[in-house]
C-alpha atoms as a PDB file:
ATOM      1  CA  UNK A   1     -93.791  46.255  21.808  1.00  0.00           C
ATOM      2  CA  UNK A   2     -91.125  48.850  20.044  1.00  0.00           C
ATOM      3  CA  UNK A   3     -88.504  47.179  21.874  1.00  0.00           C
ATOM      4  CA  UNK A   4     -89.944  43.150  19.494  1.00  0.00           C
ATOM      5  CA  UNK A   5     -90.679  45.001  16.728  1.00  0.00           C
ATOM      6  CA  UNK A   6     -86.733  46.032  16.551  1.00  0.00           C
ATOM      7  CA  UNK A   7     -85.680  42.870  17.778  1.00  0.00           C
ATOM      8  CA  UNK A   8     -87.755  41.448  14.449  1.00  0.00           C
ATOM      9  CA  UNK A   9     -85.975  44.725  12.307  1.00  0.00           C
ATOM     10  CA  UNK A  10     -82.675  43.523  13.528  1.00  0.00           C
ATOM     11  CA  UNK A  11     -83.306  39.677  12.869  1.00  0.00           C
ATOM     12  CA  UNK A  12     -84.657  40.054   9.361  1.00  0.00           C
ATOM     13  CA  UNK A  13     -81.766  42.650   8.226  1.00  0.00           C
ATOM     14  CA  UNK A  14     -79.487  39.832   9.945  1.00  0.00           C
ATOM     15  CA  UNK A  15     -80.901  36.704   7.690  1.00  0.00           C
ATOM     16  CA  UNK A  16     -80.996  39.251   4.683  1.00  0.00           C
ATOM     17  CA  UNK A  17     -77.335  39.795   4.798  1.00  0.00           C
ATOM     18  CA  UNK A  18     -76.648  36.447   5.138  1.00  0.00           C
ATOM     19  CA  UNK A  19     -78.950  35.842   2.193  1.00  0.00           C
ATOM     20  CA  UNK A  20     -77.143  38.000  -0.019  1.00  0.00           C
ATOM     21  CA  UNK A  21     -73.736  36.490   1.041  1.00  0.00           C
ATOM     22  CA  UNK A  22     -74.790  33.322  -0.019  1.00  0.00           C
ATOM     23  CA  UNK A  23     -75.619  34.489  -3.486  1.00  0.00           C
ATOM     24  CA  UNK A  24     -72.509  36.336  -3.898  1.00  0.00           C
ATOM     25  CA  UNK A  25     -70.378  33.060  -2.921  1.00  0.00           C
ATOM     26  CA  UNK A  26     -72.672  30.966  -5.265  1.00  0.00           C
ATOM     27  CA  UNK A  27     -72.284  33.203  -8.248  1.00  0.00           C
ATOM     28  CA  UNK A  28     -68.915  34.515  -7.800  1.00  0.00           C
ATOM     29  CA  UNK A  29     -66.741  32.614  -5.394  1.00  0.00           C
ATOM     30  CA  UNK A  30     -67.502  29.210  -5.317  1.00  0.00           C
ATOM     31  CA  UNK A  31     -65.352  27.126  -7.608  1.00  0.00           C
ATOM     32  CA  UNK A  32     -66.260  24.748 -10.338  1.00  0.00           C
ATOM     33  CA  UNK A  33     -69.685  26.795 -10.376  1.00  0.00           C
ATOM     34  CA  UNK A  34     -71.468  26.690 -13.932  1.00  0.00           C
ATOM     35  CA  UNK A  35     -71.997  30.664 -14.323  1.00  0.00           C
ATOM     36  CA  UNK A  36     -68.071  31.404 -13.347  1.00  0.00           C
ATOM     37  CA  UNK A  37     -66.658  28.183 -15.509  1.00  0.00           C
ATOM     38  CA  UNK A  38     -64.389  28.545 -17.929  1.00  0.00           C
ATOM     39  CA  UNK A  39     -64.840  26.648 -21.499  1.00  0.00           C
ATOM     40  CA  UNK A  40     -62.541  23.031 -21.425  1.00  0.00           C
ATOM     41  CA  UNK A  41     -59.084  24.021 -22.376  1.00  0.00           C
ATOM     42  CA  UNK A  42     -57.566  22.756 -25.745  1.00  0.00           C
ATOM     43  CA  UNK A  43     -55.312  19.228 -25.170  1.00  0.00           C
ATOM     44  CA  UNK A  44     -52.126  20.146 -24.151  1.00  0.00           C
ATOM     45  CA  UNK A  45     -49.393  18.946 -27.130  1.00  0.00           C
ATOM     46  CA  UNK A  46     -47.249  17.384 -25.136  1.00  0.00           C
ATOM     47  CA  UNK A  47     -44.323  17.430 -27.669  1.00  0.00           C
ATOM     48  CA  UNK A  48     -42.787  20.012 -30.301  1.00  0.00           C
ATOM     49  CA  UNK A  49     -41.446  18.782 -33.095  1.00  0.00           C
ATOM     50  CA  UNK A  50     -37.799  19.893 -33.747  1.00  0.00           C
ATOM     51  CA  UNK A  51     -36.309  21.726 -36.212  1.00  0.00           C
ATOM     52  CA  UNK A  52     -35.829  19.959 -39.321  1.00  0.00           C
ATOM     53  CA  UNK A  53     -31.505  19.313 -40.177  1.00  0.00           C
ATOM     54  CA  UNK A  54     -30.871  22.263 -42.966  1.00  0.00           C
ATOM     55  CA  UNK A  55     -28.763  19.749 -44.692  1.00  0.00           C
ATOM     56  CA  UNK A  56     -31.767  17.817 -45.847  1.00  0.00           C
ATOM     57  CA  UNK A  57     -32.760  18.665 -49.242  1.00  0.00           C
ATOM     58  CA  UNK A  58     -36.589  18.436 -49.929  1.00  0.00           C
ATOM     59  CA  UNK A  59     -38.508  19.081 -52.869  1.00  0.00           C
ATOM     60  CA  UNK A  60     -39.682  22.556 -53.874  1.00  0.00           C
ATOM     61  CA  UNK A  61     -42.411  23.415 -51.885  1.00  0.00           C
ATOM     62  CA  UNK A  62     -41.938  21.518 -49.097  1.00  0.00           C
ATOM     63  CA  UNK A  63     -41.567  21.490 -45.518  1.00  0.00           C
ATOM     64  CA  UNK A  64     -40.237  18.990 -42.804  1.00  0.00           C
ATOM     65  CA  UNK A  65     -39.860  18.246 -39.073  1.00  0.00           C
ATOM     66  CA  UNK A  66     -38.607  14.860 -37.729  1.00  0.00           C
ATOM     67  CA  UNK A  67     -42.147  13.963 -37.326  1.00  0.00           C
ATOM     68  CA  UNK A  68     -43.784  14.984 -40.308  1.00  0.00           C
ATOM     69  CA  UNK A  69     -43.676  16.631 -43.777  1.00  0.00           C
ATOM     70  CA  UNK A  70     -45.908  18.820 -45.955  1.00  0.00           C
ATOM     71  CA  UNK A  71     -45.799  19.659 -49.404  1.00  0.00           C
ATOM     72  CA  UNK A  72     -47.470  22.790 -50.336  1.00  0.00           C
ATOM     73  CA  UNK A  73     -49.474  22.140 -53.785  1.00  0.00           C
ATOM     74  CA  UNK A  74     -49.688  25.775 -54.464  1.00  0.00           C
ATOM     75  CA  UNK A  75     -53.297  25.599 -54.327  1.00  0.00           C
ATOM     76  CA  UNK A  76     -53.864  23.296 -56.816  1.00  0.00           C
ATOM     77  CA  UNK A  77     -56.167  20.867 -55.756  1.00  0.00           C
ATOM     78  CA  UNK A  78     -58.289  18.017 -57.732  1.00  0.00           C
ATOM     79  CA  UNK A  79     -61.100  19.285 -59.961  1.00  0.00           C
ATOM     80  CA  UNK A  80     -63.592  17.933 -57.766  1.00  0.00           C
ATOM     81  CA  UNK A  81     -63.545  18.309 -53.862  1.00  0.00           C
ATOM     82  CA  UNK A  82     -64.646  14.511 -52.841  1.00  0.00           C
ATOM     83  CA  UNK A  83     -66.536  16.480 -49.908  1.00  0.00           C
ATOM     84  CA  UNK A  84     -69.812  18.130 -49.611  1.00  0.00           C
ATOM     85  CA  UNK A  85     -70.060  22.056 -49.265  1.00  0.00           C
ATOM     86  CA  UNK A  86     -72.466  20.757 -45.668  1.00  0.00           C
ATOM     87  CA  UNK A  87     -69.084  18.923 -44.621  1.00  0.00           C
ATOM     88  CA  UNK A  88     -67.269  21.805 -44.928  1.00  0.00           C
ATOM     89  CA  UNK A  89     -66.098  23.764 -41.989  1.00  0.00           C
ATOM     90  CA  UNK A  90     -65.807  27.805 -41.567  1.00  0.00           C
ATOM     91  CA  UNK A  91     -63.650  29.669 -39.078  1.00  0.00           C
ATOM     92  CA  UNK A  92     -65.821  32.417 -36.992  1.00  0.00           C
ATOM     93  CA  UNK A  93     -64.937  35.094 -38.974  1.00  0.00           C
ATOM     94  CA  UNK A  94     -65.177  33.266 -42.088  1.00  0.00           C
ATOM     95  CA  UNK A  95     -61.486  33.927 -43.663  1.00  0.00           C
ATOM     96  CA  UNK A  96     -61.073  30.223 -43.868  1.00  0.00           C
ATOM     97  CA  UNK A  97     -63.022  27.308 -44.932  1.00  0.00           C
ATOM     98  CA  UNK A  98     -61.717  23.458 -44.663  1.00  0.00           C
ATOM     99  CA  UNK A  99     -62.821  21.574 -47.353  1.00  0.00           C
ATOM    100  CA  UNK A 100     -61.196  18.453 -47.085  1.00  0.00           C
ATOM    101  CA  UNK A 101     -60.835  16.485 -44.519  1.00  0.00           C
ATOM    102  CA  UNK A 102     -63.629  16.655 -42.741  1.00  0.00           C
ATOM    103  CA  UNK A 103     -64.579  16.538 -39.142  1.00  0.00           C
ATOM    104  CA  UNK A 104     -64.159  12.465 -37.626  1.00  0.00           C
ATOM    105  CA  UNK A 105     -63.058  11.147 -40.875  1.00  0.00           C
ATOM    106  CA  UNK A 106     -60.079   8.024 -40.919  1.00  0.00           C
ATOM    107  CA  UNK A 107     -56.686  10.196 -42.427  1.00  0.00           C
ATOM    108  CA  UNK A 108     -53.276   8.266 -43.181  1.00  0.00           C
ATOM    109  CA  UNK A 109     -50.276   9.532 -44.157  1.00  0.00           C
ATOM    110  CA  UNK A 110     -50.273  11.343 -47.682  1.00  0.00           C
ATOM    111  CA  UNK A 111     -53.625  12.549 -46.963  1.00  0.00           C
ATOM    112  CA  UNK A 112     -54.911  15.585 -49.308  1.00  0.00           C
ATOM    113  CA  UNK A 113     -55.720  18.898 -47.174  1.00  0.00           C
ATOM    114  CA  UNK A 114     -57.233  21.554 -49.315  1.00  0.00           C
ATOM    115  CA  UNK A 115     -59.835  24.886 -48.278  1.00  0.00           C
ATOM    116  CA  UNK A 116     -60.517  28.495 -49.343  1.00  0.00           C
ATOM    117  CA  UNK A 117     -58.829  31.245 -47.547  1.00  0.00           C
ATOM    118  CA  UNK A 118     -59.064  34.959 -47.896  1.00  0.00           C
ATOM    119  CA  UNK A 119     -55.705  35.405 -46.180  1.00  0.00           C
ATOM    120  CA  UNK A 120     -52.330  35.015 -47.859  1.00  0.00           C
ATOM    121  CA  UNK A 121     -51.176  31.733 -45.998  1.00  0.00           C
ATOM    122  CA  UNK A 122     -52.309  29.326 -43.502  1.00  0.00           C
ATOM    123  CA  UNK A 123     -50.679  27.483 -41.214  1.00  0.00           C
ATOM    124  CA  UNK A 124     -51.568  23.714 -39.874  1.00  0.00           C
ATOM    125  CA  UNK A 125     -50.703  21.593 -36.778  1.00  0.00           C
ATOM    126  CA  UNK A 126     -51.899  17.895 -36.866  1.00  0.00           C
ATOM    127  CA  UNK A 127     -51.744  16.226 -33.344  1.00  0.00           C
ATOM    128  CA  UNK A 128     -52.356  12.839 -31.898  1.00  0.00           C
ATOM    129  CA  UNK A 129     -53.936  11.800 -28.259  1.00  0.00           C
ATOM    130  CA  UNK A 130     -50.677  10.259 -27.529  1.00  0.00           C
ATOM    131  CA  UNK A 131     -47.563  12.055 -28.562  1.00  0.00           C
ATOM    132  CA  UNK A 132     -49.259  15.326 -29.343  1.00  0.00           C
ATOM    133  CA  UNK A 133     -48.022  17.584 -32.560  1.00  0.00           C
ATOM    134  CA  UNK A 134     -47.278  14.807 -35.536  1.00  0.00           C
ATOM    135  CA  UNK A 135     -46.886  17.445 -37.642  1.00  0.00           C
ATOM    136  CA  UNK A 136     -47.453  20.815 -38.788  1.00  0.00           C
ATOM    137  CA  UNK A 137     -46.693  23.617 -41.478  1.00  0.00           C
ATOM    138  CA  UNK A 138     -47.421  26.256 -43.555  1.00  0.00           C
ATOM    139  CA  UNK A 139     -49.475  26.366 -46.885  1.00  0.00           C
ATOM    140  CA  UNK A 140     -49.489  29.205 -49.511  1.00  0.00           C
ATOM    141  CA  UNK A 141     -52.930  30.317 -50.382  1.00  0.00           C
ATOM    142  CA  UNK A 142     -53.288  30.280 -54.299  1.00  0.00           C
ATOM    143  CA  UNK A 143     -56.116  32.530 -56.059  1.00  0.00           C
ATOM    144  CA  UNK A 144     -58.061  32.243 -52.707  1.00  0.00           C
ATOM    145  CA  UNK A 145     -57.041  28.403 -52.491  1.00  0.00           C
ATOM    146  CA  UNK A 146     -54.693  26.314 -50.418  1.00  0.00           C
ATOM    147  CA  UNK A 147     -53.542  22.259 -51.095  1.00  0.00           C
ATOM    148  CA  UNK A 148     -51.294  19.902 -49.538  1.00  0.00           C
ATOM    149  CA  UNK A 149     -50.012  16.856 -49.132  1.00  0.00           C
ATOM    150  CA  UNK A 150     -49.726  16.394 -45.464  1.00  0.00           C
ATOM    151  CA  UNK A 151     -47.326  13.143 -44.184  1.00  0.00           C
ATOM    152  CA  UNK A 152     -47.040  11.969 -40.872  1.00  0.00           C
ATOM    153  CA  UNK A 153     -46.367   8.762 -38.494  1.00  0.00           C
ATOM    154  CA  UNK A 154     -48.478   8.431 -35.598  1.00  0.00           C
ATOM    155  CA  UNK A 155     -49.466   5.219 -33.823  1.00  0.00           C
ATOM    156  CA  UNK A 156     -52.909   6.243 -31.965  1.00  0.00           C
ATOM    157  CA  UNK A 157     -55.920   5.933 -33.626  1.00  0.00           C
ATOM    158  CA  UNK A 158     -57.349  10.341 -32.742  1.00  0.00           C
ATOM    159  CA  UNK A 159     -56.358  12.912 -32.974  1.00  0.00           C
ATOM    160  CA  UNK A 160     -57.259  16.578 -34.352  1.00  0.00           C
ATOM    161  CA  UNK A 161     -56.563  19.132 -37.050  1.00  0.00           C
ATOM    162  CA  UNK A 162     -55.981  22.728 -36.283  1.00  0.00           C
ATOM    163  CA  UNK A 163     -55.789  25.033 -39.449  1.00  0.00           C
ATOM    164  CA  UNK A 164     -55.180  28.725 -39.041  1.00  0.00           C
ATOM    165  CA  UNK A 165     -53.566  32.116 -39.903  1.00  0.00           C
ATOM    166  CA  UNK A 166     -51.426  34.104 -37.574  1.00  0.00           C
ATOM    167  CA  UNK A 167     -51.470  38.039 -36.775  1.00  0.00           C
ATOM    168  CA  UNK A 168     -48.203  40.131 -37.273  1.00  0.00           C
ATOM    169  CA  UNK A 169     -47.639  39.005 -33.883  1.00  0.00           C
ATOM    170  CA  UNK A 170     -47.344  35.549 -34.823  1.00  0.00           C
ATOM    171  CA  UNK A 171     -50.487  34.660 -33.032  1.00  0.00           C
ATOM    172  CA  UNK A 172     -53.381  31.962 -34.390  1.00  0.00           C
ATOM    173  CA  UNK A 173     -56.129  33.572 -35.639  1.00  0.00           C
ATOM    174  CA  UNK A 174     -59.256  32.256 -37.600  1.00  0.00           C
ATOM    175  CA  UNK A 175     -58.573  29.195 -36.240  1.00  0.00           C
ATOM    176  CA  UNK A 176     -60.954  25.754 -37.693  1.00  0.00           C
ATOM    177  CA  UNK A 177     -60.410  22.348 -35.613  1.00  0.00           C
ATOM    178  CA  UNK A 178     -61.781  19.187 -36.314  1.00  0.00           C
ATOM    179  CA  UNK A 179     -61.370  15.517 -34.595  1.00  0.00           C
ATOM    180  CA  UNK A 180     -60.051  12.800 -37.311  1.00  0.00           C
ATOM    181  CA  UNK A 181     -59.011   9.449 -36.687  1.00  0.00           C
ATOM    182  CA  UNK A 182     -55.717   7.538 -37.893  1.00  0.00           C
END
């Protein structure tokens, strides 16, 4: 009887390990597993633009790349936002706010970008599904206010907006995205 009952002690203790195993490579080990998934990565930008030739004047202002060119408004924008403070978008921590464009809307070339910031400039990158960045910048932020006049070539018909400010370190911080269309 003592020698079953140990037997059963043994068996149990055997399928509880295994038990526990299978949790652990559930939870922890096996790939592509919900809890242990990583968020989507951004789209890779599958091309840099290059450094714009020095020997091109532009206007005050203004800056270039082969692909693209923005010209920084000083943070002037039109006495009335054509947007909706509910269209607007926020970064997390709140340092910038993209009024205009907004999130899916059709952009073309010349297109107005304007937002608050509490941060002394912001940076953009506008990129297409197809040949990635299309062009990007830097804006000065005006009394709390950043405008520009964003120009570009692109023949796909997404893309996205990235606005942001960078650390000392150079890296993006308060980052807003949306999707547009061309």
């Amino acid at each position: 009887m003592i020698k079953i009952l140990k037997h059963h002690k043994i068996s149990s203790t055997i399928v509880l390990v295994l038990i526990a195993l299978g949790v652990v490579y559930y939870f922890h080990i096996r790939p592509n597993n919900q809890i242990t998934k990583q968020p989507p990565p951004k789209p890779t930008i599958k091309q840099l633009p290059t450094k714009a030739n020095s020997s091109v004047s532009q206007p005050a202002g203004s800056t270039s790349s082969s692909k693209g060119t923005t010209v920084d408004n000083s943070g002037k924008s039109p006495s009335t936002i054509a947007t909706l403070p509910s269209q607007w978008v926020q970064s997390q921590s709140g340092a910038i706010t993209l009024q205009q464009p907004i999130a899916n809307s059709t952009i073309a070339s010349g297109f107005l970008l304007n937002g608050l910031a509490s941060v002394g400039s912001i940076g953009y990158t506008l990129i297409d599904n197809q040949s990635g960045v299309i062009s990007q910048g830097t804006i000065s932020v005006v009394g709390g206010k950043f405008s520009a006049t964003i120009n570009f070539k692109s023949t796909s018909s997404t893309g996205r907006l990235d606005v942001f400010s960078t650390d000392p370190n150079g890296k993006e911080i308060n980052e807003v995205q949306i999707p547009v269309n061309f």
